[in-house]
Protein backbone atom coordinates (compact mmCIF):
# COMPACT_ATOMS: atom_id res chain seq x y z
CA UNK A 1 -50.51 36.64 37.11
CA UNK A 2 -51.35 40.19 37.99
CA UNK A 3 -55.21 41.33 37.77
CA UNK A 4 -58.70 40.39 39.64
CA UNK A 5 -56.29 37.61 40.73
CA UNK A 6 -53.86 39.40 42.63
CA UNK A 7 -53.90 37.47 45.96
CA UNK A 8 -52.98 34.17 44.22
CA UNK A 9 -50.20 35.82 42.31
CA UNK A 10 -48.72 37.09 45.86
CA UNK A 11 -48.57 33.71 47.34
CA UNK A 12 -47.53 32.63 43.67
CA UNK A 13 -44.77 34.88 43.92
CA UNK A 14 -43.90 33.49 47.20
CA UNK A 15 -43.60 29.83 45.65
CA UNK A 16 -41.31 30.50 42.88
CA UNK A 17 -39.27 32.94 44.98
CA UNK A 18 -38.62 30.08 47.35
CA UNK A 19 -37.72 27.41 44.41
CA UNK A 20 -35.56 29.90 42.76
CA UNK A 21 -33.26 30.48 45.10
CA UNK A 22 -30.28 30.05 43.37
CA UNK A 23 -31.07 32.35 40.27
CA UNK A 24 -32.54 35.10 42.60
CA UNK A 25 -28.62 34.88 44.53
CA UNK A 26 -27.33 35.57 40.81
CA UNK A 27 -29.88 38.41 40.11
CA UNK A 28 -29.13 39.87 43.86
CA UNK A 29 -25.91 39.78 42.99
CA UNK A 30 -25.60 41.59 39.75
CA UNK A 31 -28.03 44.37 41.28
CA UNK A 32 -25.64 45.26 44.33
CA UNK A 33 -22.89 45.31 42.12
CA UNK A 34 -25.01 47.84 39.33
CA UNK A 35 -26.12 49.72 42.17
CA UNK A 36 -22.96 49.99 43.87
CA UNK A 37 -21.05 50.98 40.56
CA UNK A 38 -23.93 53.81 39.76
CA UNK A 39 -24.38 55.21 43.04
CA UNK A 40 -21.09 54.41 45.24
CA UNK A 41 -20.83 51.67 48.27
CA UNK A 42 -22.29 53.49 50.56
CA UNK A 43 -25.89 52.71 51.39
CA UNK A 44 -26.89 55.93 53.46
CA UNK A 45 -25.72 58.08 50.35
CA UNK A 46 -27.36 55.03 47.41
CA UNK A 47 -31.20 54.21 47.83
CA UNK A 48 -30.71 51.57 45.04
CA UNK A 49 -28.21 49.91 46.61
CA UNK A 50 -29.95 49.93 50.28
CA UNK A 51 -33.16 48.69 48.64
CA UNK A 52 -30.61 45.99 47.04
CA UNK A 53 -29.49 45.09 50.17
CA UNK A 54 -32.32 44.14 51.54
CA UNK A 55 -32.99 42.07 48.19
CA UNK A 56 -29.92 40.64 49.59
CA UNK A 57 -31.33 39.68 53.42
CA UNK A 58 -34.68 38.78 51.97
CA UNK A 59 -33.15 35.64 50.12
CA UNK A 60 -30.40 35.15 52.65
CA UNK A 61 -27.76 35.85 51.55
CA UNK A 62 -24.25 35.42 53.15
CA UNK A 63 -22.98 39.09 54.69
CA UNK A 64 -19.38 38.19 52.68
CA UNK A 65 -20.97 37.36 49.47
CA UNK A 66 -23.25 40.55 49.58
CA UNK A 67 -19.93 42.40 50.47
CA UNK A 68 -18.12 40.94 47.75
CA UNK A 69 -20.66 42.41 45.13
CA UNK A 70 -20.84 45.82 46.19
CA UNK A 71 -16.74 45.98 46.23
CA UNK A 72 -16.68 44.69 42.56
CA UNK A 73 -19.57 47.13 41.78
CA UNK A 74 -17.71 50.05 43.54
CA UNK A 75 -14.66 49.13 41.62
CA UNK A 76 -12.70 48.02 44.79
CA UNK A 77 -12.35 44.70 43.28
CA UNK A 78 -11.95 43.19 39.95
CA UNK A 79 -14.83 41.31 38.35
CA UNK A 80 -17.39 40.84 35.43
CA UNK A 81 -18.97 44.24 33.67
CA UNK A 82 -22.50 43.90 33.53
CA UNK A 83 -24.97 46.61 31.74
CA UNK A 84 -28.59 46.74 32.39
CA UNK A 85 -30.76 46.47 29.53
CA UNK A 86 -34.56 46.28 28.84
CA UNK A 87 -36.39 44.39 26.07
CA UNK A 88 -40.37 45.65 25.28
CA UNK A 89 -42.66 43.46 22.58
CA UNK A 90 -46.15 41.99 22.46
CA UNK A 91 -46.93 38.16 23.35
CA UNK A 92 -49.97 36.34 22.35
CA UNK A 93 -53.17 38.42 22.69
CA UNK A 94 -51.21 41.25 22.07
CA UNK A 95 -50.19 41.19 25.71
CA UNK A 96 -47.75 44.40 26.66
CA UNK A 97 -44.50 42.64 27.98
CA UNK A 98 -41.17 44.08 29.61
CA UNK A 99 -38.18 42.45 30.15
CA UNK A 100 -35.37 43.96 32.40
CA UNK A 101 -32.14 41.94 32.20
CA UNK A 102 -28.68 42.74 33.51
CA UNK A 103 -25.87 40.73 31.35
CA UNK A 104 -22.09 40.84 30.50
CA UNK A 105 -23.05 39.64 26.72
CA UNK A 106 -25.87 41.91 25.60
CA UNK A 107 -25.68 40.57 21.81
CA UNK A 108 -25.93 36.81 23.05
CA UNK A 109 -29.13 38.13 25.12
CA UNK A 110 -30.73 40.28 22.55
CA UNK A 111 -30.79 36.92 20.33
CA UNK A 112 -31.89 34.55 23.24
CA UNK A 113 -34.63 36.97 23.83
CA UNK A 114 -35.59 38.02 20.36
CA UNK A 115 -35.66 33.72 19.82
CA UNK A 116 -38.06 33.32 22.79
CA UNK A 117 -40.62 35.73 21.59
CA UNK A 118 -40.44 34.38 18.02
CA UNK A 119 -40.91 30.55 19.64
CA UNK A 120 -43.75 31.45 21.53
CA UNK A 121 -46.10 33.54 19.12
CA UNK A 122 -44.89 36.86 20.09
CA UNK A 123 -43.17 39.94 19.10
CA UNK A 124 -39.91 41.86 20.26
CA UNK A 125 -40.13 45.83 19.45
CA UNK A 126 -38.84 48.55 19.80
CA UNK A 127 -37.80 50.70 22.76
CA UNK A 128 -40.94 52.60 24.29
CA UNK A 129 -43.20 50.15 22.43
CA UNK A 130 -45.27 49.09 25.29
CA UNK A 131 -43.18 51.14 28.24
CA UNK A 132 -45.72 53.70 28.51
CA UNK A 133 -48.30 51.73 29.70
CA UNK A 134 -46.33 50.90 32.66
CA UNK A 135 -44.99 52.78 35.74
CA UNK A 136 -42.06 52.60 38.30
CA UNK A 137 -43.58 51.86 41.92
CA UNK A 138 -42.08 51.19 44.52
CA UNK A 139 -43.71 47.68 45.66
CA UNK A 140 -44.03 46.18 49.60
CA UNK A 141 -45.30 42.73 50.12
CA UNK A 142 -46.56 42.53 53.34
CA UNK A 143 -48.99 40.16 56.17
CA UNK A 144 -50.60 41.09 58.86
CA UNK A 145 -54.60 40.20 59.89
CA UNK A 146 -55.37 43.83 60.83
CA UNK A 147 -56.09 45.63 57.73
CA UNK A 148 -56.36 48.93 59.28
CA UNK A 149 -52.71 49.18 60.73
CA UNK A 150 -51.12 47.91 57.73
CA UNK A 151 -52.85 51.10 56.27
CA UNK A 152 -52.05 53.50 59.08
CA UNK A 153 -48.90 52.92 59.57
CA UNK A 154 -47.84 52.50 55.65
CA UNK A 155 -49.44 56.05 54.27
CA UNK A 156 -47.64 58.05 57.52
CA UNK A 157 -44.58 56.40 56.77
CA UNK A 158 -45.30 57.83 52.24
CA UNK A 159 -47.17 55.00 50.75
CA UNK A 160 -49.26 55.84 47.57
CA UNK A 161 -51.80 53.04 47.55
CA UNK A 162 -52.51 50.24 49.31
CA UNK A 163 -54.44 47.12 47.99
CA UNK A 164 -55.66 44.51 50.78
CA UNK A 165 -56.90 41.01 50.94
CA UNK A 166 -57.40 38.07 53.38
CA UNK A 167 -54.06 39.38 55.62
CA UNK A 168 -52.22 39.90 52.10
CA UNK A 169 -51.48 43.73 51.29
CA UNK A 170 -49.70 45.02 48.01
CA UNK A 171 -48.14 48.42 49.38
CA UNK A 172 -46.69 50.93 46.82
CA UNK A 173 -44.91 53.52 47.36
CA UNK A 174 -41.95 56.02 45.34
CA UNK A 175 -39.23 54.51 43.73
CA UNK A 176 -37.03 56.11 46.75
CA UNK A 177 -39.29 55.82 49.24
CA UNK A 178 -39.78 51.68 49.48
CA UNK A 179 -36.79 51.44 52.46
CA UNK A 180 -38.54 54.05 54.31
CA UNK A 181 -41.68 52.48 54.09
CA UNK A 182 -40.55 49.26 54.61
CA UNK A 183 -38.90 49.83 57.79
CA UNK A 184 -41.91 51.31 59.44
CA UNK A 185 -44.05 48.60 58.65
CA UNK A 186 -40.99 46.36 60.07
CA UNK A 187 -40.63 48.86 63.09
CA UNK A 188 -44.43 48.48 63.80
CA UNK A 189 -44.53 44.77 63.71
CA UNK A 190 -46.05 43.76 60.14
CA UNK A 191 -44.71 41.14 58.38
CA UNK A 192 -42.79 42.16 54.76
CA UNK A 193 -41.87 39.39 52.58
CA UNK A 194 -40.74 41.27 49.95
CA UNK A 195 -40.00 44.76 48.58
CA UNK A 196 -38.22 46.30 45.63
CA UNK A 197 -39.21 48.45 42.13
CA UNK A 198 -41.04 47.09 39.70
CA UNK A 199 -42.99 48.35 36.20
CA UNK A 200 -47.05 48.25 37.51
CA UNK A 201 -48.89 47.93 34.16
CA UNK A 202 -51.52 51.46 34.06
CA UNK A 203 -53.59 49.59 31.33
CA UNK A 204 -54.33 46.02 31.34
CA UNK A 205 -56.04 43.39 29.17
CA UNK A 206 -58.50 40.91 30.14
CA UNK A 207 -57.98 37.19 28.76
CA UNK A 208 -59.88 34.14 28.69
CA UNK A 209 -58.06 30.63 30.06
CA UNK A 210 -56.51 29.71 26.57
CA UNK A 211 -55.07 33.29 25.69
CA UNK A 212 -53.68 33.29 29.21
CA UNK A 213 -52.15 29.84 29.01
CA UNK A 214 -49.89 31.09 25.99
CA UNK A 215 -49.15 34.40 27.68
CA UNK A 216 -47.75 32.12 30.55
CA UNK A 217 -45.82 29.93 28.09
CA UNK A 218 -43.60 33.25 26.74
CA UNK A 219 -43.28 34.59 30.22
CA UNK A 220 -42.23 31.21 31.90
CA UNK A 221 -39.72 30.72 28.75
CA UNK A 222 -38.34 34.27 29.71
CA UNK A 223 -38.29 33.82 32.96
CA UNK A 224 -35.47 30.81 32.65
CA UNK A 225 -33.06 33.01 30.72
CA UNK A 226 -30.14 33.29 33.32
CA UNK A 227 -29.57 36.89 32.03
CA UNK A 228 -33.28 37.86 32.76
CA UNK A 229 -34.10 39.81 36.28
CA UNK A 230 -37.73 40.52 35.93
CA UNK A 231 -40.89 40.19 33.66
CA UNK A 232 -43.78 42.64 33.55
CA UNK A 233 -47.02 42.33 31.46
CA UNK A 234 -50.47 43.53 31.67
CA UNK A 235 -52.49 40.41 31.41
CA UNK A 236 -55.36 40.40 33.59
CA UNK A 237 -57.45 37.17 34.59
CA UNK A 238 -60.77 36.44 36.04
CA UNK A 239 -60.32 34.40 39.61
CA UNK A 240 -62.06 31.73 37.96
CA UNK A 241 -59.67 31.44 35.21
CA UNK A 242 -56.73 31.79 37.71
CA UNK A 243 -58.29 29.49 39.67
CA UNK A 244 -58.32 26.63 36.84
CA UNK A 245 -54.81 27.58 35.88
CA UNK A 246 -53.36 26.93 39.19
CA UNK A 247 -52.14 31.26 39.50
């Protein structure tokens, strides 16, 4: 989880990236074909849909299958309609949580989410509830030992801020500008393992270990809905209480 623990949610990330696979092919998917159907199939005229490309290398994902989605996005071939949606409410604590999912059922979702903040001691609320105490970023995970280059070579190429740690760096940048940035850290040798948009939280709360547990119950339980693409919240934890919760 996000906070004074950042470094051990990176290579958290990194973990459940790699043992979700399969979902993060279905969430890939849906995004090239959203992307595709909002902004056309071609990637030099669509920043979303080059940054979801490159969603689409980062998990390895077969050049057909990739070219498949954007078709049935663009309209060139037939397939399912999905519609993006977002979900805001408060989990235990009080916790600010966002919920972006992209479905082709969006009653069925609204229940399945609406039950899984109910189950786990939260609250679903309405729209701009918690929403503006977050902010769209574009977000770069990158390695590389030499702190200084990262740095260098990221804010020439438009980065906003840059957080470092132990060869780990956090790299945001505008919405429209994470490609760009991307590439020149690619172009200059530094390691990205990741990239996309995501909500950064502007205000966060700090928890003790048994608040947090229960905050990770109702994000965990989100995060296995099929229909669900990505989970923001503005819990913040002490290393020592990430530390004994294995974050």
């Amino acid at each position: 989880m996000s906070g004074h623990s950042k470094w051990h949610s990176i290579k958290h990330k990194k973990a459940l990236v790699d043992s979700r696979r399969g979902k993060m092919f279905t969430k890939v998917i849906k995004e090239l074909q959203i992307a595709a159907r909002m902004g056309g199939s071609d990637p030099s005229a669509n920043p979303r849909l080059r940054t979801a490309i490159q969603g689409a290398k980062d998990v390895n994902m077969p050049k057909d299958t990739m070219e498949r989605a954007i078709k049935k996005g663009a309209g060139e071939l037939e397939g399912s309609s999905f519609e993006e949606i977002t979900y805001e409410g408060y989990g235990p604590a009080g916790i600010a949580i966002m919920i972006e999912v992209t479905t082709d059922n969006k009653n069925r979702t609204a229940s399945e989410i609406r039950h899984t903040f109910t189950k786990s001691g939260g609250n679903l609320g309405s729209s701009g509830c918690v929403s503006y105490m977050f902010e769209r970023k574009g977000v770069i995970d990158a390695e590389h030992e030499d702190e200084d280059k990262v740095m260098e070579v990221a804010l020439e190429a438009g980065a906003e801020d840059i957080q470092s740690d132990e060869g780990y760096h956090e790299i945001q940048t505008n919405p429209d500008e994470v490609q760009t940035v991307r590439e020149a850290l690619e172009a200059a040798g530094i390691t990205v393992r990741s990239s996309g948009v995501r909500m950064i939280p502007t205000t966060k709360t700090l928890l003790g270990a048994d608040e947090a547990k229960a905050v990770m119950k109702i994000l965990e339980r989100l995060e296995e809905n099929d229909d669900v693409d990505e989970v923001y919240h503005n819990m913040e934890v002490s290393d020592e209480v990430a530390e004994e919760l294995g974050i």
